[in-house]
Protein backbone atom coordinates (compact mmCIF):
# COMPACT_ATOMS: atom_id res chain seq x y z
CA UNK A 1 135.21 82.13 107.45
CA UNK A 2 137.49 81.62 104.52
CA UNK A 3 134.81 81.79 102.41
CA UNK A 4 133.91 85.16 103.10
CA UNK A 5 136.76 86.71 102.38
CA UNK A 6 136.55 89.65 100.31
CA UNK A 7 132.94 89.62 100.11
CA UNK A 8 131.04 92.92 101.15
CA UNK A 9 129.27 93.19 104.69
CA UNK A 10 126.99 96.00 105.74
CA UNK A 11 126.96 96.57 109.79
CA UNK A 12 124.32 99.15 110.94
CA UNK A 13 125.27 100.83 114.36
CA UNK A 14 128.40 100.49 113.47
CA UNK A 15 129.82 103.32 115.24
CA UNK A 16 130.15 101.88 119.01
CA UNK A 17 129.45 99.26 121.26
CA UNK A 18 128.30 95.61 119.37
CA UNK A 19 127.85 96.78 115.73
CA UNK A 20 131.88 98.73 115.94
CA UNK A 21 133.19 95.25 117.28
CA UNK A 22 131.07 93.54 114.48
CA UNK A 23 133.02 95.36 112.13
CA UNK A 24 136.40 94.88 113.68
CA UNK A 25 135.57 90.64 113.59
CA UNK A 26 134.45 91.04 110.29
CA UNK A 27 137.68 93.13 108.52
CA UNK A 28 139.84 91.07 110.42
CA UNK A 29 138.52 88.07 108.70
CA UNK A 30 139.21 89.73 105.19
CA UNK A 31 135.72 91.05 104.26
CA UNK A 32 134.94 94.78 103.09
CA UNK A 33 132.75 95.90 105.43
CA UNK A 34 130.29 98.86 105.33
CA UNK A 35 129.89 100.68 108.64
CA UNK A 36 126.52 102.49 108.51
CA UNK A 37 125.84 105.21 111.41
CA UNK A 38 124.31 108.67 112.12
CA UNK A 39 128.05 109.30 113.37
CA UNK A 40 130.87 108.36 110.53
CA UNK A 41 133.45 109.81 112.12
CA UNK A 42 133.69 107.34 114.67
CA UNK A 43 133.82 104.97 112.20
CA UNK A 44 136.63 106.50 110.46
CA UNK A 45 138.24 106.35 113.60
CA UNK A 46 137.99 102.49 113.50
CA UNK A 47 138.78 102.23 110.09
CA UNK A 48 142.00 104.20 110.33
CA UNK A 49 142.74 101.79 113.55
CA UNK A 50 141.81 98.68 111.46
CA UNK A 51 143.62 100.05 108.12
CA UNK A 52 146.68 97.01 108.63
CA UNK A 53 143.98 94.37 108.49
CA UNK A 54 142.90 91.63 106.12
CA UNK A 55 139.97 93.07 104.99
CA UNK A 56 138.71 97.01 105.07
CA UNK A 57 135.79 99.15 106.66
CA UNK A 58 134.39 102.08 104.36
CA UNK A 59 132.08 104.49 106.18
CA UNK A 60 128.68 105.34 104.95
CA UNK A 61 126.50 107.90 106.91
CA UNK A 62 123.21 106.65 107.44
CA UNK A 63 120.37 107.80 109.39
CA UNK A 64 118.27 104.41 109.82
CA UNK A 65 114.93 106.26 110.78
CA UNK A 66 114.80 108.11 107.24
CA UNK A 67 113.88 105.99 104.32
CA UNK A 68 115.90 108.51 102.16
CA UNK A 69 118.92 107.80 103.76
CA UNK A 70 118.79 103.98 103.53
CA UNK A 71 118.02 104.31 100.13
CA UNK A 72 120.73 106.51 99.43
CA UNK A 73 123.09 103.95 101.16
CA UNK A 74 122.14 101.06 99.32
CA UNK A 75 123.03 103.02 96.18
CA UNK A 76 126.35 103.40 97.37
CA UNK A 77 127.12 100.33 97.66
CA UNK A 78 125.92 98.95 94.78
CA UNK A 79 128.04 101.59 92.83
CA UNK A 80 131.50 100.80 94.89
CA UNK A 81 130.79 97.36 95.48
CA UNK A 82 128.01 96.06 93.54
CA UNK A 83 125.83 95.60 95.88
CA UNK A 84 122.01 94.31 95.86
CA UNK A 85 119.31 96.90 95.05
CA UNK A 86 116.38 97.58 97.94
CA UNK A 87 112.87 96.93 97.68
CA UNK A 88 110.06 99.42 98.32
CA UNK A 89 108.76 100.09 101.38
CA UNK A 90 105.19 102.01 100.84
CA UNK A 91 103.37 98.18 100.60
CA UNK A 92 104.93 97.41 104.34
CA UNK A 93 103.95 100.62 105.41
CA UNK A 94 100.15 100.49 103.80
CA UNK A 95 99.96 97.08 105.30
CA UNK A 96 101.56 97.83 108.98
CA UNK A 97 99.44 101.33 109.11
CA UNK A 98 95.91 99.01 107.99
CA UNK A 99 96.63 96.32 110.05
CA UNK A 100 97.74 97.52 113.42
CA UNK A 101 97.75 100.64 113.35
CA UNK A 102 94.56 101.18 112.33
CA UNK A 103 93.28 98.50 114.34
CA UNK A 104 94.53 99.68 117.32
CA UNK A 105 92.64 103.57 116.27
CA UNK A 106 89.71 101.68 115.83
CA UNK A 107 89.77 99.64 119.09
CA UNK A 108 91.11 102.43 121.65
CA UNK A 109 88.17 104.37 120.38
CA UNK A 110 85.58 101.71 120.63
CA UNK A 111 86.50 101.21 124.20
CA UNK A 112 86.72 105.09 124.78
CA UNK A 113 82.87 104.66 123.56
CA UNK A 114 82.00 101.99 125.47
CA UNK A 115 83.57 103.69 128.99
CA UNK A 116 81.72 106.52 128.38
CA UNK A 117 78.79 105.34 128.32
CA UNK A 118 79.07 103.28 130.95
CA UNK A 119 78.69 99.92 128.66
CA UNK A 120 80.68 97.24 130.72
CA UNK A 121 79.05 93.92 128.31
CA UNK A 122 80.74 95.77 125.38
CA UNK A 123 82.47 93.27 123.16
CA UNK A 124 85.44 94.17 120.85
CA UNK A 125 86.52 91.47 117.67
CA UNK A 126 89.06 91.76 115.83
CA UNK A 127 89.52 89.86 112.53
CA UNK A 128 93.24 88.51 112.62
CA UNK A 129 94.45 85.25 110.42
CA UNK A 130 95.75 82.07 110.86
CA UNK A 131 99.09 83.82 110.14
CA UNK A 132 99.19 84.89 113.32
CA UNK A 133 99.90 82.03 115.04
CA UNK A 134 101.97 80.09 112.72
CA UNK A 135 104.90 81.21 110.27
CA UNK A 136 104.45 79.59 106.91
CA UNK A 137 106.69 78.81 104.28
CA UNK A 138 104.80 80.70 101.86
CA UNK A 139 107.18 83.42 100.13
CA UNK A 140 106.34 87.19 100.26
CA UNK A 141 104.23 87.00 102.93
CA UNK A 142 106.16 87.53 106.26
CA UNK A 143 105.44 90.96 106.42
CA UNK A 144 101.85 90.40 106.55
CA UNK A 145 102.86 87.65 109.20
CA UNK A 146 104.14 89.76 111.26
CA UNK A 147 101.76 92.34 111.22
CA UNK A 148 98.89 89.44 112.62
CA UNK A 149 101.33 88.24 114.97
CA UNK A 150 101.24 92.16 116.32
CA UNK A 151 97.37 91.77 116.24
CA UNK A 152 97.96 88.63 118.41
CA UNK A 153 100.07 90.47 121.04
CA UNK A 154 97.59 93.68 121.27
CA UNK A 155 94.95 91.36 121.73
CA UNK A 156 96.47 89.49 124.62
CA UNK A 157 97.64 93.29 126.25
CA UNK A 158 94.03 94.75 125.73
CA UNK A 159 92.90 91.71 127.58
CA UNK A 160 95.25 92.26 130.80
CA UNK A 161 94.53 96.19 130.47
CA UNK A 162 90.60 95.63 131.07
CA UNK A 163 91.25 92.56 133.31
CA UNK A 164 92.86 94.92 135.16
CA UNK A 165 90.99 97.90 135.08
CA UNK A 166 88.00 95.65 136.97
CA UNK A 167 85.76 95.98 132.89
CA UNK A 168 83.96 93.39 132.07
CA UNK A 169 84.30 94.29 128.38
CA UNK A 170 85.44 91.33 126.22
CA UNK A 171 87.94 91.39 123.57
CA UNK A 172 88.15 88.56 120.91
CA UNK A 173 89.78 87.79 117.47
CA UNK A 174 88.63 85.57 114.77
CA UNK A 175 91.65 83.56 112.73
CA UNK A 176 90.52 82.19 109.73
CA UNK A 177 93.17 80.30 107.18
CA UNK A 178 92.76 81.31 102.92
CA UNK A 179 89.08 83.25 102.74
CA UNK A 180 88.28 83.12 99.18
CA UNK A 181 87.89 87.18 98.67
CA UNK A 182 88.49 89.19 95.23
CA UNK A 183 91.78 89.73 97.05
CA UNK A 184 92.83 85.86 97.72
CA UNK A 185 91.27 85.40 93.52
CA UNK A 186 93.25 88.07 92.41
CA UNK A 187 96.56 86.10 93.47
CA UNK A 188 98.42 83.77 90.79
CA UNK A 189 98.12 80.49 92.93
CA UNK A 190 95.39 78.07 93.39
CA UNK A 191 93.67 78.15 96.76
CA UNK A 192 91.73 74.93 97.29
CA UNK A 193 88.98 74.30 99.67
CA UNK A 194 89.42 78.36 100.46
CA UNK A 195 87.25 79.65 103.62
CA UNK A 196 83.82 81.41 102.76
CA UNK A 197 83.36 84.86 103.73
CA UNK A 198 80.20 83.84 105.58
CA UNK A 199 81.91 81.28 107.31
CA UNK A 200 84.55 84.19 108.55
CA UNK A 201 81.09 85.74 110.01
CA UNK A 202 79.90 82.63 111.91
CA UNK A 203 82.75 82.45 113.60
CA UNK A 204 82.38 86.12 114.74
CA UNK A 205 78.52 85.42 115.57
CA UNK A 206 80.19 82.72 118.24
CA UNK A 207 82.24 85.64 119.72
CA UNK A 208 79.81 87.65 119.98
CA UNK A 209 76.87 85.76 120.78
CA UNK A 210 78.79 83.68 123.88
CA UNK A 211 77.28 84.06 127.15
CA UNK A 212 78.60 86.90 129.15
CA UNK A 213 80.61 84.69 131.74
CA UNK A 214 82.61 83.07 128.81
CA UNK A 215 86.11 84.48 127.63
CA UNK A 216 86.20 83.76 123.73
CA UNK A 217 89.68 84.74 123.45
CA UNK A 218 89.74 83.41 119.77
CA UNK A 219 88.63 81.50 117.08
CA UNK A 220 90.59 79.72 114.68
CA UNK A 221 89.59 78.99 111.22
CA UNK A 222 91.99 77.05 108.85
């Protein structure tokens, strides 16, 4: 630990339970630690208890549901400590609202349709990515990772939820690896041997086409 010493931490939760006994490892090991919590007072509590340590705990209020607030905290600790700035968050929120959320919208409905009119051969695809099933080194894109891994779980979930509910309406997800799109041009890397769009619809026409008996949980495309 010696080589932290008198470097800056930042604990979030920091007022009780794990996160307060975080910060009481981490100042007694000689490192200036932010405490971040709806509740500062309880870490100024701790910090007046931990005040004849090696290191020192500030108290920042933060409210980690407001974007405002994290913002604001970041700031503050680049000004008394020179901490690192914070990137945006509207391109995780654009992708997590168009990938899953709006997936899921678009699916609960479908099968809302399909229920009420009695159509029990329905068939639901979704168009997911190789990213969700593997983690690449690829920078900048673990964000978008994730939000195909999420596509991966609701899949699976819808599938137990009908299973369950007796319906014989199908649920499937296509995976494909690099499709070369006006998106996947518009990137400054070279893509070689990229997926055609019309392959991408092939492997839906398998879905969808499959005899009724046959689960075609997925189809992978790298």
């Amino acid at each position: 630990m010696e080589r932290w010493v008198g470097r800056v931490a930042l604990v979030t939760g920091a007022s009780v339970g794990i996160g307060a006994a975080i910060c009481r490892s981490l100042v007694g090991a000689g490192m200036k630690v932010v405490g971040a919590a709806r509740s500062v007072e309880k870490i100024q509590a701790l910090s007046n208890e931990l005040s004849g340590m090696p290191g020192s705990l500030t108290a920042m209020k933060c409210d980690l549901t407001k974007d405002s607030d994290i913002m604001n905290l970041f700031t503050n600790i680049k000004q008394q400590f020179g901490g690192v700035d914070m990137a945006t968050t509207e391109e995780w929120r654009e992708m997590l609202d168009v990938n899953v959320v709006a997936l899921c919208l678009c699916t609960r409905e479908a099968v809302a349709s399909m229920r009420e009119r009695k159509v029990d051969d329905g068939q639901i695809i979704h168009i997911s990515s190789m990213s969700g099933h593997r983690v690449t080194a690829t920078p900048g894109v673990h964000f978008y990772t994730a939000t195909k891994y999420a596509v991966t779980a609701l899949l699976e979930g819808l599938r137990m939820e009908l299973k369950a509910a007796k319906s014989h309406i199908r649920v499937a997800a296509v995976s494909p690896g690099m499709v070369e799109t006006e998106c996947s041009k518009d990137q400054k890397r070279s893509w070689a041997g990229g997926i055609q769009d019309h392959g991408v619809s092939a492997a839906r026409g398998h879905c969808l086409f499959s005899g009724t008996h046959t689960s075609a949980s997925s189809s992978m495309s790298r």
